[in-house]
PDB file of N, CA and C in Angstrom:
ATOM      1  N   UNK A   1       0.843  -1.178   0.000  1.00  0.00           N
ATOM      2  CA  UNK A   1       0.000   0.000   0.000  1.00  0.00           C
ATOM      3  C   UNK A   1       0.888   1.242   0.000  1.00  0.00           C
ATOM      4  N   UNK A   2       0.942   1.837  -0.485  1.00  0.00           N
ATOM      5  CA  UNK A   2       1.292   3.425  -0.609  1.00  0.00           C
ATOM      6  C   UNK A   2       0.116   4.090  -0.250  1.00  0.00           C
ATOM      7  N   UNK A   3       1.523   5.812  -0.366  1.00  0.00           N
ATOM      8  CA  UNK A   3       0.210   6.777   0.090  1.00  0.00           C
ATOM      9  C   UNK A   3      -0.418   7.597  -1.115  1.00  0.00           C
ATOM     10  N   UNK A   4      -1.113   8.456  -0.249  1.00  0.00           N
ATOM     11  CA  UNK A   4      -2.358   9.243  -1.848  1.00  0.00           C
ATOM     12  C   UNK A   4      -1.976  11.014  -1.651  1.00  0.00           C
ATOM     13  N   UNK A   5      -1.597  11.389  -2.991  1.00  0.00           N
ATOM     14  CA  UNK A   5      -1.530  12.058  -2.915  1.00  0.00           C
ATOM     15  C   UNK A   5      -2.755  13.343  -3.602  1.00  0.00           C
ATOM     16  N   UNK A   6      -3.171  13.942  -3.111  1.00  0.00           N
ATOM     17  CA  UNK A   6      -4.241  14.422  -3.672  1.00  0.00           C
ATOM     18  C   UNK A   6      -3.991  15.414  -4.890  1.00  0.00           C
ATOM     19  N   UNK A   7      -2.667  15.691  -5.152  1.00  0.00           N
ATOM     20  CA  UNK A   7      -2.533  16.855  -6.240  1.00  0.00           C
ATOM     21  C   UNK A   7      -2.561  15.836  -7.083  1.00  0.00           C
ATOM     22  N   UNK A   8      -1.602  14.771  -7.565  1.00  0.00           N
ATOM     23  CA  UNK A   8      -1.629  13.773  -8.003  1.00  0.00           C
ATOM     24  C   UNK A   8      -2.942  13.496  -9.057  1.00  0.00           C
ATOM     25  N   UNK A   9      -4.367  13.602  -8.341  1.00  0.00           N
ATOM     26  CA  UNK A   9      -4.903  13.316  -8.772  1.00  0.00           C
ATOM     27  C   UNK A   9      -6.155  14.543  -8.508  1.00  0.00           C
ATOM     28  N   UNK A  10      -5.740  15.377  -8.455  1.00  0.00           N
ATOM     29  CA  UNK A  10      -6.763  16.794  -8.752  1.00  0.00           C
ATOM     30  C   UNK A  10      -7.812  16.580  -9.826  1.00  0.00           C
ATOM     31  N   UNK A  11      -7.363  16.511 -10.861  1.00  0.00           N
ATOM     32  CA  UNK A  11      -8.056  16.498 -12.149  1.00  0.00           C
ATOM     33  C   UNK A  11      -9.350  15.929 -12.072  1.00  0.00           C
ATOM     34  N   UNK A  12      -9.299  15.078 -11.013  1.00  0.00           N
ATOM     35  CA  UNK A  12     -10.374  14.411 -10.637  1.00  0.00           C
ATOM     36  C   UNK A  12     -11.583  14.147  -9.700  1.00  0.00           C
ATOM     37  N   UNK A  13     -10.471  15.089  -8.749  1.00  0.00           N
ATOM     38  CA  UNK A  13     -11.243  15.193  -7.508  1.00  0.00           C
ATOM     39  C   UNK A  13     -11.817  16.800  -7.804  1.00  0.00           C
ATOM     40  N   UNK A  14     -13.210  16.989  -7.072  1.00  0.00           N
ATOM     41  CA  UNK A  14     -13.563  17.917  -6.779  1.00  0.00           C
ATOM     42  C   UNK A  14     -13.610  18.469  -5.308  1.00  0.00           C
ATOM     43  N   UNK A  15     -13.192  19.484  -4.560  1.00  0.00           N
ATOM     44  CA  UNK A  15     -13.091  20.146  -3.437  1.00  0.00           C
ATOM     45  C   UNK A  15     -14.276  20.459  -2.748  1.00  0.00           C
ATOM     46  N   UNK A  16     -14.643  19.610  -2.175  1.00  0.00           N
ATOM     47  CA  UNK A  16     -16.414  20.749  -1.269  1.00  0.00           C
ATOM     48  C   UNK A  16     -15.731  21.370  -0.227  1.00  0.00           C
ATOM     49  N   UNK A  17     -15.001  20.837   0.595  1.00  0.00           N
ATOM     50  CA  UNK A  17     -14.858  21.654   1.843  1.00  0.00           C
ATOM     51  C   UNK A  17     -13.082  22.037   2.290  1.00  0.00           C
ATOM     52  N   UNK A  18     -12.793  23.309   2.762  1.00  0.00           N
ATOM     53  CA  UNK A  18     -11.599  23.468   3.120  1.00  0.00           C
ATOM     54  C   UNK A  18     -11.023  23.950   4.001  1.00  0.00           C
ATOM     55  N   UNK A  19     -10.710  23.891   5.691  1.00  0.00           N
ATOM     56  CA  UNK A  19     -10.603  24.541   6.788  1.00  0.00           C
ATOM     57  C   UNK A  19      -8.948  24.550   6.742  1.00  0.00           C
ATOM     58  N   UNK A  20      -8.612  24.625   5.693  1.00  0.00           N
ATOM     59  CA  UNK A  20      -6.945  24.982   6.097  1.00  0.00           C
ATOM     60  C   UNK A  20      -6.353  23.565   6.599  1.00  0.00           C
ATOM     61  N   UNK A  21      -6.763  22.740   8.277  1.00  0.00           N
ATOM     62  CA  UNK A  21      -6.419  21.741   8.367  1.00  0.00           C
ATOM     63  C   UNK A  21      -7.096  20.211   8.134  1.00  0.00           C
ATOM     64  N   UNK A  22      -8.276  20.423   7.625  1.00  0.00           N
ATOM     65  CA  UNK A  22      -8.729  19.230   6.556  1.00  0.00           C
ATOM     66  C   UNK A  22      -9.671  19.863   5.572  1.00  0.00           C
ATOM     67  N   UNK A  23      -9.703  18.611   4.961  1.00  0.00           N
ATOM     68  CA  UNK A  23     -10.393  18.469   3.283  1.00  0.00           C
ATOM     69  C   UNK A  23     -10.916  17.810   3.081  1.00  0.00           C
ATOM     70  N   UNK A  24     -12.222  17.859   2.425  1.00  0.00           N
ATOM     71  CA  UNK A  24     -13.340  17.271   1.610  1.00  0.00           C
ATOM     72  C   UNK A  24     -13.452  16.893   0.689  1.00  0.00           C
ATOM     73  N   UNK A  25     -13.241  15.995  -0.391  1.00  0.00           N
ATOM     74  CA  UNK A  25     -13.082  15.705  -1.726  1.00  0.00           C
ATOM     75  C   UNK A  25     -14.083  15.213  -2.523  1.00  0.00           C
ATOM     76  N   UNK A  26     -14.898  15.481  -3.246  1.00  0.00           N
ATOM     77  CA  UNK A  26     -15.485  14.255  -4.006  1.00  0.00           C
ATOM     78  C   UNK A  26     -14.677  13.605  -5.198  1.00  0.00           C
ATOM     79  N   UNK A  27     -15.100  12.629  -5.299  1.00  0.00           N
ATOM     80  CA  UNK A  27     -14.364  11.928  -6.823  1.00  0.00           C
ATOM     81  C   UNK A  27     -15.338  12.173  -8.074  1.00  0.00           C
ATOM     82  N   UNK A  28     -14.633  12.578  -9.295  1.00  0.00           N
ATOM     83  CA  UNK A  28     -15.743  12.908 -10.705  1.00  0.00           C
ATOM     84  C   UNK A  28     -15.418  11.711 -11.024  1.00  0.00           C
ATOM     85  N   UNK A  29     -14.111  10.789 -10.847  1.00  0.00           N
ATOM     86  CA  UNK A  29     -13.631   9.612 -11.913  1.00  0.00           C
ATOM     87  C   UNK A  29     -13.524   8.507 -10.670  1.00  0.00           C
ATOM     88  N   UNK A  30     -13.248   7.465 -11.534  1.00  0.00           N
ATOM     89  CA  UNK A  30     -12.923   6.439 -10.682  1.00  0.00           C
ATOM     90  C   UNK A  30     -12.027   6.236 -10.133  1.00  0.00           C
ATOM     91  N   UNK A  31     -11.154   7.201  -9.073  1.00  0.00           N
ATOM     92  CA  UNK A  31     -10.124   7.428  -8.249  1.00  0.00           C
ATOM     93  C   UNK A  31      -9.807   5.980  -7.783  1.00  0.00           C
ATOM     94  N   UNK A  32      -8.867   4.859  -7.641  1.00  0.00           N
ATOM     95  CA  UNK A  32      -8.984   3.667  -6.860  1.00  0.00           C
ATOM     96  C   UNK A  32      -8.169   4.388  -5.578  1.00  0.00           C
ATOM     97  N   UNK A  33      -8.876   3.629  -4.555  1.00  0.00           N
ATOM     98  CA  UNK A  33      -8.936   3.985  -2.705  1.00  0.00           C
ATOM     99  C   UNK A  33      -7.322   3.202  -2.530  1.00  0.00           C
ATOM    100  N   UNK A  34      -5.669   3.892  -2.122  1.00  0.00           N
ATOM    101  CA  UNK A  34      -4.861   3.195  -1.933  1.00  0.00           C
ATOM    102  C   UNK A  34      -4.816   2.122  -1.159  1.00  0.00           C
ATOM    103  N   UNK A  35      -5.989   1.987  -0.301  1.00  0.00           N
ATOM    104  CA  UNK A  35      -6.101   0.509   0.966  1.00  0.00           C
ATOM    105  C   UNK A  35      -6.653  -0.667   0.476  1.00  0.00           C
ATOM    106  N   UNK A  36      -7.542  -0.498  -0.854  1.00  0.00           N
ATOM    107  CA  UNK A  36      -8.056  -1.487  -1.332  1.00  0.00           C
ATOM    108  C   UNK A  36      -8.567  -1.740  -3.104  1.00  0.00           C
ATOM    109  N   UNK A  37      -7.767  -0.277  -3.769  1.00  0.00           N
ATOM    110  CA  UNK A  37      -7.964  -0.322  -5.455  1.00  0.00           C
ATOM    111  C   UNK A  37      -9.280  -0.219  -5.477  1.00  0.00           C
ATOM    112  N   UNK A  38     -10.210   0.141  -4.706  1.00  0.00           N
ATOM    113  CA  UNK A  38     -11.667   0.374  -5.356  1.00  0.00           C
ATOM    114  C   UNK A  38     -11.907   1.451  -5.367  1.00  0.00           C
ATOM    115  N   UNK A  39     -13.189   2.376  -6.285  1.00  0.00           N
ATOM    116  CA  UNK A  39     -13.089   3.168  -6.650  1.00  0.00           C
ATOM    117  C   UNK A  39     -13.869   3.871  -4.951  1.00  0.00           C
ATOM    118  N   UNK A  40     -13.466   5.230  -4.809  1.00  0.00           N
ATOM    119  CA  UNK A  40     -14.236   6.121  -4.191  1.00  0.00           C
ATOM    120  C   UNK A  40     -14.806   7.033  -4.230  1.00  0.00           C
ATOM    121  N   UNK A  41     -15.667   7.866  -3.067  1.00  0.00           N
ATOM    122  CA  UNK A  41     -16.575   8.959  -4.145  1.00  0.00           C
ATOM    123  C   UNK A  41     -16.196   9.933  -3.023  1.00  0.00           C
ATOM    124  N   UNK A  42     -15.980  10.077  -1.979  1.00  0.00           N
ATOM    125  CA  UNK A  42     -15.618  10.748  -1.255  1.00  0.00           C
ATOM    126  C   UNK A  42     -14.221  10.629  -0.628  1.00  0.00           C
ATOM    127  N   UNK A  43     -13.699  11.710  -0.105  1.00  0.00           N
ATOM    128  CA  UNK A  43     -12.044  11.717   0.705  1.00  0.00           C
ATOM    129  C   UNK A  43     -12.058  12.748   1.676  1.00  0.00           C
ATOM    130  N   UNK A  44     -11.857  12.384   2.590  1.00  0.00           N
ATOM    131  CA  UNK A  44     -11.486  13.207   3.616  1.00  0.00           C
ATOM    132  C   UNK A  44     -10.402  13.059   4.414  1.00  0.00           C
ATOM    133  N   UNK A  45      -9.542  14.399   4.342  1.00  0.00           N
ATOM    134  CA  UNK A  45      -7.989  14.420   4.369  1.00  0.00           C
ATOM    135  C   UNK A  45      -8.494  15.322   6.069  1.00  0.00           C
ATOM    136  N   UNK A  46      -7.278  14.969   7.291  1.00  0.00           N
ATOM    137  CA  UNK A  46      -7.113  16.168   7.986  1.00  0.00           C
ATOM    138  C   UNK A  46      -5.282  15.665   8.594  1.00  0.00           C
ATOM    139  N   UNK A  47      -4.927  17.544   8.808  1.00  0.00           N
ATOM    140  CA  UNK A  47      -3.259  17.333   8.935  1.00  0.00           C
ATOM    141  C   UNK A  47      -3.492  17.087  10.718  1.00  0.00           C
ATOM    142  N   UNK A  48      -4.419  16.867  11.718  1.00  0.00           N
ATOM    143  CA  UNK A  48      -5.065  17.050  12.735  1.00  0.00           C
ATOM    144  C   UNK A  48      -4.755  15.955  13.792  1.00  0.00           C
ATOM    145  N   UNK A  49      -4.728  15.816  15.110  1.00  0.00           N
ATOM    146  CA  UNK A  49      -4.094  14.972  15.533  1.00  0.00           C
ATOM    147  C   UNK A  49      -5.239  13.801  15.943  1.00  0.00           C
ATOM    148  N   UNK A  50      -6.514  14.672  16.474  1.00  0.00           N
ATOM    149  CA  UNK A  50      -8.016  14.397  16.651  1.00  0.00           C
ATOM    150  C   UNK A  50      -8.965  14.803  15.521  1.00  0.00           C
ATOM    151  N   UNK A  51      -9.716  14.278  15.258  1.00  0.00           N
ATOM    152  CA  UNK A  51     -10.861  14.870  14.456  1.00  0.00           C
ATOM    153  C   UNK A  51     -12.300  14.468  15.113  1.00  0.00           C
ATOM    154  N   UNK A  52     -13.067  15.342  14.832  1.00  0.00           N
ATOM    155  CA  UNK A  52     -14.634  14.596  15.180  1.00  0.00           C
ATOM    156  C   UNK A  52     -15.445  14.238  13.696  1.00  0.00           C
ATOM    157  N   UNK A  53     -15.763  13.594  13.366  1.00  0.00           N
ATOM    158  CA  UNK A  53     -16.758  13.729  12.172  1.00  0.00           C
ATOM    159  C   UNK A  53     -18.641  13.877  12.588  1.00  0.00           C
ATOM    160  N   UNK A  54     -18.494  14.806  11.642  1.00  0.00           N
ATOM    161  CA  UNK A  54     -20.074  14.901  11.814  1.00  0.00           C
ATOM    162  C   UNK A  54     -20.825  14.029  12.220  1.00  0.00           C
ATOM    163  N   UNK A  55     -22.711  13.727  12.806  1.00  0.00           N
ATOM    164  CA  UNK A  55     -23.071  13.284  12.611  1.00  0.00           C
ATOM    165  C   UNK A  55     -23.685  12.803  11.063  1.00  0.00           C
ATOM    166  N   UNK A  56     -23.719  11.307  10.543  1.00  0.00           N
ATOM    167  CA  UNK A  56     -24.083  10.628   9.387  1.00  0.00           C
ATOM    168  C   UNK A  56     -24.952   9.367   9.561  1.00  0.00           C
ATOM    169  N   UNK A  57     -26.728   9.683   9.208  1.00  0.00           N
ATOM    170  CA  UNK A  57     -27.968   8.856   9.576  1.00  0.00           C
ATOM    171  C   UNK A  57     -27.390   8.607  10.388  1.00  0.00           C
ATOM    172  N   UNK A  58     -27.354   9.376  12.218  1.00  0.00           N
ATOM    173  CA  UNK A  58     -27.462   9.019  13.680  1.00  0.00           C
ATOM    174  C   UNK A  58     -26.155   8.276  13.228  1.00  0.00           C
ATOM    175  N   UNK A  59     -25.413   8.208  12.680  1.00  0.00           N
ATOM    176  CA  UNK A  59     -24.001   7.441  13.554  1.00  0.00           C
ATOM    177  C   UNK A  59     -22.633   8.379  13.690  1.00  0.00           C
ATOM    178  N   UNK A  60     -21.972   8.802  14.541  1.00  0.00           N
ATOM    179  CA  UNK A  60     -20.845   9.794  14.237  1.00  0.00           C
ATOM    180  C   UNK A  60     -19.728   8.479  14.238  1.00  0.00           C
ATOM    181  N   UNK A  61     -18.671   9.548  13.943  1.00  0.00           N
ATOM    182  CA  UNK A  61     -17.157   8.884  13.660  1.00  0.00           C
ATOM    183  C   UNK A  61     -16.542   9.600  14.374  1.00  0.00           C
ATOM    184  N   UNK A  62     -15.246   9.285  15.187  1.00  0.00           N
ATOM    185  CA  UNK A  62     -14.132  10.235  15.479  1.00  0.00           C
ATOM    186  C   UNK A  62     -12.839   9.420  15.019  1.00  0.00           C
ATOM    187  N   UNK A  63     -11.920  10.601  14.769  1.00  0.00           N
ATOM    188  CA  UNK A  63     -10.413   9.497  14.363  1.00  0.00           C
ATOM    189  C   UNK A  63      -9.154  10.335  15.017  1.00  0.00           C
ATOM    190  N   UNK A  64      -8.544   9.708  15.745  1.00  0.00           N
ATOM    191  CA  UNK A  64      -7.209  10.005  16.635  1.00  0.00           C
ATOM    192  C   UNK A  64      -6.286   9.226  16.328  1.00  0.00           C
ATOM    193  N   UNK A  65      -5.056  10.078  15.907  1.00  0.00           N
ATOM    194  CA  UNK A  65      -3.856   9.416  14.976  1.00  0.00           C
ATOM    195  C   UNK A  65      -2.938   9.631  16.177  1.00  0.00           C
ATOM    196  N   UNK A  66      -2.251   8.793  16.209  1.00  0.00           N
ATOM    197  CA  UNK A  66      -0.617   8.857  17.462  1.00  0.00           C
ATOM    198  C   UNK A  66       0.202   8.376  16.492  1.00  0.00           C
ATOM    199  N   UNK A  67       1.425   8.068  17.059  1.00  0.00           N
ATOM    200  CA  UNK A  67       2.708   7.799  16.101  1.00  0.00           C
ATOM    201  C   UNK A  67       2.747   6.722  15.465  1.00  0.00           C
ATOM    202  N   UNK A  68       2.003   5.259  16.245  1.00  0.00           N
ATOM    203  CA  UNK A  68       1.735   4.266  15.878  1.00  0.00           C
ATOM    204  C   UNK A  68       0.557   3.844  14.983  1.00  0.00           C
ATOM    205  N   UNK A  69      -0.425   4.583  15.166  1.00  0.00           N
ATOM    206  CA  UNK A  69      -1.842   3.963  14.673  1.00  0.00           C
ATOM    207  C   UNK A  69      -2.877   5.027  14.479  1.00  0.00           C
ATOM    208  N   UNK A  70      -3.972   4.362  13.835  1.00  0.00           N
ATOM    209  CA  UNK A  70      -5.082   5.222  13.728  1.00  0.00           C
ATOM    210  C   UNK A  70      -6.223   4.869  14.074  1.00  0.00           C
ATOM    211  N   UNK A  71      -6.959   5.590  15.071  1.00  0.00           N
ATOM    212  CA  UNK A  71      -7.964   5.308  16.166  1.00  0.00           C
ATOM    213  C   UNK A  71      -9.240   5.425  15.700  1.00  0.00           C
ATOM    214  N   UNK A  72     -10.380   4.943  14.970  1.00  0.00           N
ATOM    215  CA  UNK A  72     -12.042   5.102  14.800  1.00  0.00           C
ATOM    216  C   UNK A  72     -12.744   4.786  15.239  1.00  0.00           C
ATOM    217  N   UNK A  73     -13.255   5.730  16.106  1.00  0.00           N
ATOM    218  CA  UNK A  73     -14.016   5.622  17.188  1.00  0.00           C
ATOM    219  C   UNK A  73     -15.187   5.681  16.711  1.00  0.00           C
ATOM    220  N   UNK A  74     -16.759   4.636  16.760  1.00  0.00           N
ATOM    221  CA  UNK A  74     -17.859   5.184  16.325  1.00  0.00           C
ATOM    222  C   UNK A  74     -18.887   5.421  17.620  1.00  0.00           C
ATOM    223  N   UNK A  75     -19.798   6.410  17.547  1.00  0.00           N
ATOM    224  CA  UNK A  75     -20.530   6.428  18.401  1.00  0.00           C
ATOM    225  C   UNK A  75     -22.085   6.301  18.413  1.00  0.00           C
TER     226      UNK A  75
END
């Protein structure tokens, strides 16, 4: 697995959202997802150590990155 770079593949992605320390992406093309080659329609990037994600139909997400791992918390 490698990583994704989003300029890389601009051409393709469209931008909905931008707070400086994360990003919103949609996909116009069939972007393949670097964790598993399938295509995706959404991306969400943050440079952040915590994040909360919105609520989505009553379920939220949170994700907390440390040096080792990455934490998804659902609630």
């Amino acid at each position: 697995m490698s990583g994704f770079d989003v300029h890389e593949h601009r051409h393709a992605l469209k931008q909905l959202r931008d707070t400086g320390d994360t990003s919103l992406w949609e996909s116009r093309k069939d972007v393949a997802c670097p964790a598993c080659e399938e295509p995706f329609d959404r991306l969400f990037t943050t440079r952040r150590l915590a994040t909360r994600f919105p609520e989505n139909d009553g379920v939220r997400f949170c994700l907390v990155r440390d040096d080792d791992a990455i934490h998804v918390f659902r609630h």
